[in-house]
Protein backbone atom coordinates (compact mmCIF):
# COMPACT_ATOMS: atom_id res chain seq x y z
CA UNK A 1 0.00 0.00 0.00
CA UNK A 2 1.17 3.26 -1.03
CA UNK A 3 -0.21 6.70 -0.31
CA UNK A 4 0.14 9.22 -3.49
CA UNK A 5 -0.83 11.94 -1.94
CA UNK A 6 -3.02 12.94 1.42
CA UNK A 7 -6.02 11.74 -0.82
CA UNK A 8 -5.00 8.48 -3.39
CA UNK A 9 -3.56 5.29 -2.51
CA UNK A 10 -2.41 2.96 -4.44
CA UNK A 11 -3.18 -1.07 -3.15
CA UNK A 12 -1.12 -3.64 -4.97
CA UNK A 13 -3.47 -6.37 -3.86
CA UNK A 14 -4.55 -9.46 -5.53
CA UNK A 15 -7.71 -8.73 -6.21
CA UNK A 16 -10.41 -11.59 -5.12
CA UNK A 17 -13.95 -12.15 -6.00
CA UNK A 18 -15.45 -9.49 -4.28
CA UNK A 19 -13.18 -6.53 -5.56
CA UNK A 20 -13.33 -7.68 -9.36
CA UNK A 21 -17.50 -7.38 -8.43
CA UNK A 22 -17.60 -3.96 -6.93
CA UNK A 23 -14.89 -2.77 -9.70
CA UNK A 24 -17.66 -4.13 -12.39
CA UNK A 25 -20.37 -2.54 -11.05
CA UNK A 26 -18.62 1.00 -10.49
CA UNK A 27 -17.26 0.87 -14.36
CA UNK A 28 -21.47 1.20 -14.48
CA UNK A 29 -22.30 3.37 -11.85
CA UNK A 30 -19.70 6.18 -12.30
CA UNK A 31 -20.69 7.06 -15.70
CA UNK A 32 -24.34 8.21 -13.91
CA UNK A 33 -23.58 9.58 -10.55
CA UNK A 34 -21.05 10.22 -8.22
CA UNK A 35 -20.44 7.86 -5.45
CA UNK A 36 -18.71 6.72 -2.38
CA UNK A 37 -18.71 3.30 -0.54
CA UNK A 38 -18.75 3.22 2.73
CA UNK A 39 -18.82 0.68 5.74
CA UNK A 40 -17.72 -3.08 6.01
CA UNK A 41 -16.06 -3.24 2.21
CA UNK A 42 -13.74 -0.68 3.25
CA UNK A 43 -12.33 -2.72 6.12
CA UNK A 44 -12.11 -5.70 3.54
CA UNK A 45 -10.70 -3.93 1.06
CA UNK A 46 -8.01 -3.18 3.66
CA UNK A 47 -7.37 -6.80 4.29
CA UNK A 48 -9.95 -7.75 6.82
CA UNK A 49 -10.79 -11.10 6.75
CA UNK A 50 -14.97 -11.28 6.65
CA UNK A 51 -17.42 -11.87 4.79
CA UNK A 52 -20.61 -9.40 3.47
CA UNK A 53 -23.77 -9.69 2.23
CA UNK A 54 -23.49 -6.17 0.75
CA UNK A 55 -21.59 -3.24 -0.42
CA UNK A 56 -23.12 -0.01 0.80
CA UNK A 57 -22.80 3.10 -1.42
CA UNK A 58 -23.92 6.26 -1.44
CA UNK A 59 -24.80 8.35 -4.25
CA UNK A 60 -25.45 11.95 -5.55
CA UNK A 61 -29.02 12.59 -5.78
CA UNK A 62 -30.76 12.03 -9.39
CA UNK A 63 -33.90 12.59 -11.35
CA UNK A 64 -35.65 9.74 -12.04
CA UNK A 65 -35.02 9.95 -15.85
CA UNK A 66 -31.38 9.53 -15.03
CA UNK A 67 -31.76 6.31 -12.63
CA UNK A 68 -33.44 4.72 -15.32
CA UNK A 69 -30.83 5.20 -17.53
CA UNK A 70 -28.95 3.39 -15.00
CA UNK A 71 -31.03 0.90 -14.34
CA UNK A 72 -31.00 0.55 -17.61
CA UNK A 73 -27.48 -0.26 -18.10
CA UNK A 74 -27.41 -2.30 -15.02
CA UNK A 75 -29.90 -4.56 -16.73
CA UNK A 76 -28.04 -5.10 -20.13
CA UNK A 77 -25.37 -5.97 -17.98
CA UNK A 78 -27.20 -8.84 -16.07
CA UNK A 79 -28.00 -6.91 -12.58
CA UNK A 80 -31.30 -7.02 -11.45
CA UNK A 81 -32.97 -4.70 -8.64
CA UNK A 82 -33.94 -7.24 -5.27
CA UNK A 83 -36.74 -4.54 -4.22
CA UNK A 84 -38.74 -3.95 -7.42
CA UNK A 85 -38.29 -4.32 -11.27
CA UNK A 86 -40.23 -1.18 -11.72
CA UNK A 87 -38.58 2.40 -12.19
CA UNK A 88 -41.20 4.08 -10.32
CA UNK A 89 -40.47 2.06 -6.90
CA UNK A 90 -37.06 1.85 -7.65
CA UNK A 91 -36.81 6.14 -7.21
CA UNK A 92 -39.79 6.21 -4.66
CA UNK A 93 -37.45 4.04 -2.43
CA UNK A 94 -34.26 6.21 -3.39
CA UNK A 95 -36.39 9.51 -2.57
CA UNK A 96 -37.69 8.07 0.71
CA UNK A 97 -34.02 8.07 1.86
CA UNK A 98 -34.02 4.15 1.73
CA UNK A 99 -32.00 1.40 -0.10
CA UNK A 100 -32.33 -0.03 -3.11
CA UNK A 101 -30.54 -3.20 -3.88
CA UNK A 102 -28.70 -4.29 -6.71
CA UNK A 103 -27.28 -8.06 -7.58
CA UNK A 104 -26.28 -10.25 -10.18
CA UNK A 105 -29.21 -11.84 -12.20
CA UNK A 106 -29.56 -15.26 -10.68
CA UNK A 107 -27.67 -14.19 -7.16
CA UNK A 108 -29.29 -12.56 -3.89
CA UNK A 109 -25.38 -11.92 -2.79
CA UNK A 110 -23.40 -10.03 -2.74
CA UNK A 111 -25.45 -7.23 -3.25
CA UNK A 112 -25.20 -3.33 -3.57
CA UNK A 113 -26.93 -1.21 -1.30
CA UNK A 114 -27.04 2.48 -2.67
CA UNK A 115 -28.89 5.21 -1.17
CA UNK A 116 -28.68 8.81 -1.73
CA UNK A 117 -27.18 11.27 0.57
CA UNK A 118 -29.49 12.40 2.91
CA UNK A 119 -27.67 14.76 5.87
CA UNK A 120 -24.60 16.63 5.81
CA UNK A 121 -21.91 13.65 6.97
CA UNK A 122 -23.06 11.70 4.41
CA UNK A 123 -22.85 14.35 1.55
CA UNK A 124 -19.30 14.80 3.04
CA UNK A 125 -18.21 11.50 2.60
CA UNK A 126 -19.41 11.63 -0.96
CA UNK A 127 -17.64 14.96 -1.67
CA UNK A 128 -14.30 14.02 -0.21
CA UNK A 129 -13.61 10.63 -0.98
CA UNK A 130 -10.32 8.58 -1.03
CA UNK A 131 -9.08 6.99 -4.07
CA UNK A 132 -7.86 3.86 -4.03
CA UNK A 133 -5.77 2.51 -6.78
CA UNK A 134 -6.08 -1.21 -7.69
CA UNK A 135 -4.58 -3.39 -10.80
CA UNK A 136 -7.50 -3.36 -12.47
CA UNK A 137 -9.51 0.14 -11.57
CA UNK A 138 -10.10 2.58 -8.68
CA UNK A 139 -12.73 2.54 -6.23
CA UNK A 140 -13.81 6.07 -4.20
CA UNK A 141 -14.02 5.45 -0.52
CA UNK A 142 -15.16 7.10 2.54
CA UNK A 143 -12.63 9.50 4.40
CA UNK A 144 -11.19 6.72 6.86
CA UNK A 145 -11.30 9.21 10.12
CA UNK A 146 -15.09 9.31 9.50
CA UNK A 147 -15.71 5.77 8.70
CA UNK A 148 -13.77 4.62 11.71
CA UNK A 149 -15.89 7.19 13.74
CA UNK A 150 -18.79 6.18 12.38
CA UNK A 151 -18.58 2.19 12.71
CA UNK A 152 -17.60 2.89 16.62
CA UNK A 153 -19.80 5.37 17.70
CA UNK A 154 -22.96 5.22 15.74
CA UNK A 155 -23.25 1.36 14.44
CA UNK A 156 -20.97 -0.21 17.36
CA UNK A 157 -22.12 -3.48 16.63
CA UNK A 158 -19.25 -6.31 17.26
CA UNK A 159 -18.60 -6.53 13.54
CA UNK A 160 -18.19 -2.44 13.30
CA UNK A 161 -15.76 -1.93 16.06
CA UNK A 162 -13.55 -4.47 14.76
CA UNK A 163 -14.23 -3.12 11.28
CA UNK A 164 -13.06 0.24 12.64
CA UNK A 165 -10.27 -1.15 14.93
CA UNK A 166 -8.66 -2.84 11.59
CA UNK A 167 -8.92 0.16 9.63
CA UNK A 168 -7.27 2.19 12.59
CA UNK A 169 -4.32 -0.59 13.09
CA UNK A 170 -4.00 -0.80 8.98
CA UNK A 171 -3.58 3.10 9.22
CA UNK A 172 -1.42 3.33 12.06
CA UNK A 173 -0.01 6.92 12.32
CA UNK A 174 -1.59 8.57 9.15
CA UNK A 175 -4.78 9.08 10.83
CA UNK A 176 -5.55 12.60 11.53
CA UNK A 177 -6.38 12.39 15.66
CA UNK A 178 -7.76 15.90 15.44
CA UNK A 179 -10.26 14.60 13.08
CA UNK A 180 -10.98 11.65 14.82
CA UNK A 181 -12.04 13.78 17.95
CA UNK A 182 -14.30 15.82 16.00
CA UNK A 183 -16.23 13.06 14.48
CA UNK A 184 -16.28 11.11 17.73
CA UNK A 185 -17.94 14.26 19.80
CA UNK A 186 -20.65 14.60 17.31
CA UNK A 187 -21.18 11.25 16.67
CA UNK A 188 -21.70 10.41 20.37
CA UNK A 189 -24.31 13.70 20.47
CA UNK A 190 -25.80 12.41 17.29
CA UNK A 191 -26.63 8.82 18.51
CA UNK A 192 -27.67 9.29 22.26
């Protein structure tokens, strides 16, 4: 692993299963929206050694016309929607501020869960994203200070905190502790 600059690095991993799947699906998704994925990937991405149902996104908010265009691709390339095969429930569910699910035709996982930003944290994460560099395309992450925050303090389930305690021993010493305190202190007002 090599950082290229405060915001890029560059992971000379072999890519497995999973990473060759969420590097299919983004060659899709970035041509329509913006994105950022978030949560348990990240810590597997890292090297954590876990499994996942899903890969949770979250994307810039679009008009319907231009979801369907995605969908639309999605579908000539053998993804199907697990909530709905219509276009109407498909951005009804986005708009709601809940989750659609994507997945391989034939396949209930892994699965993509994208949902578009809805508060200011998320909207964050989406506008400041890390690039990571793999052999065979990049992937835009969450900022690591905030996912690590946000795994502790707001999901805190046994799975999160050693998500986040990977991440934190992975990234030994180029974590910024000032920004870890600031996400911690809101993140414990936010969620008691």
């Amino acid at each position: 692993m090599e950082f290229l600059d405060s915001r890029t690095i560059k992971l000379d991993k072999i890519e497995n299963e999973l990473d060759k799947f969420v590097l299919d699906f983004i060659k899709i998704l970035e041509k329509h929206a913006k994105y950022v994925i978030v949560s348990g990937y990240v810590a597997i991405l890292f090297g954590r050694s876990r499994g996942t149902e899903d890969i949770d996104m979250f994307i810039g908010r679009l008009a319907k016309e231009k979801v369907g265009v995605f969908y639309e691709e999605l579908l000539k390339n053998s993804y199907y929607c697990l909530n709905s095969d219509d276009l109407g429930d498909i951005f009804q569910i986005l708009d709601e501020n809940m989750a659609v699910r994507f997945a391989k035709k034939n396949t209930v996982t892994p699965n993509f869960e994208i949902k578009f930003t809805k508060d200011s944290f998320q909207s964050e994460s989406l506008e400041n994203p890390l690039k990571v560099i793999l052999p065979s395309g990049n992937l835009l992450i969450s900022g690591l200070e905030q996912q690590i925050m946000y795994k502790k303090y707001c999901l805190g389930s046994d799975k999160d905190i050693e998500d986040a305690q990977h991440l934190e021993k992975v990234f030994e010493g180029r974590l910024d502790n000032n920004l870890m305190q600031k996400y911690k202190i809101i993140f414990e007002r936010l969620w008691k």
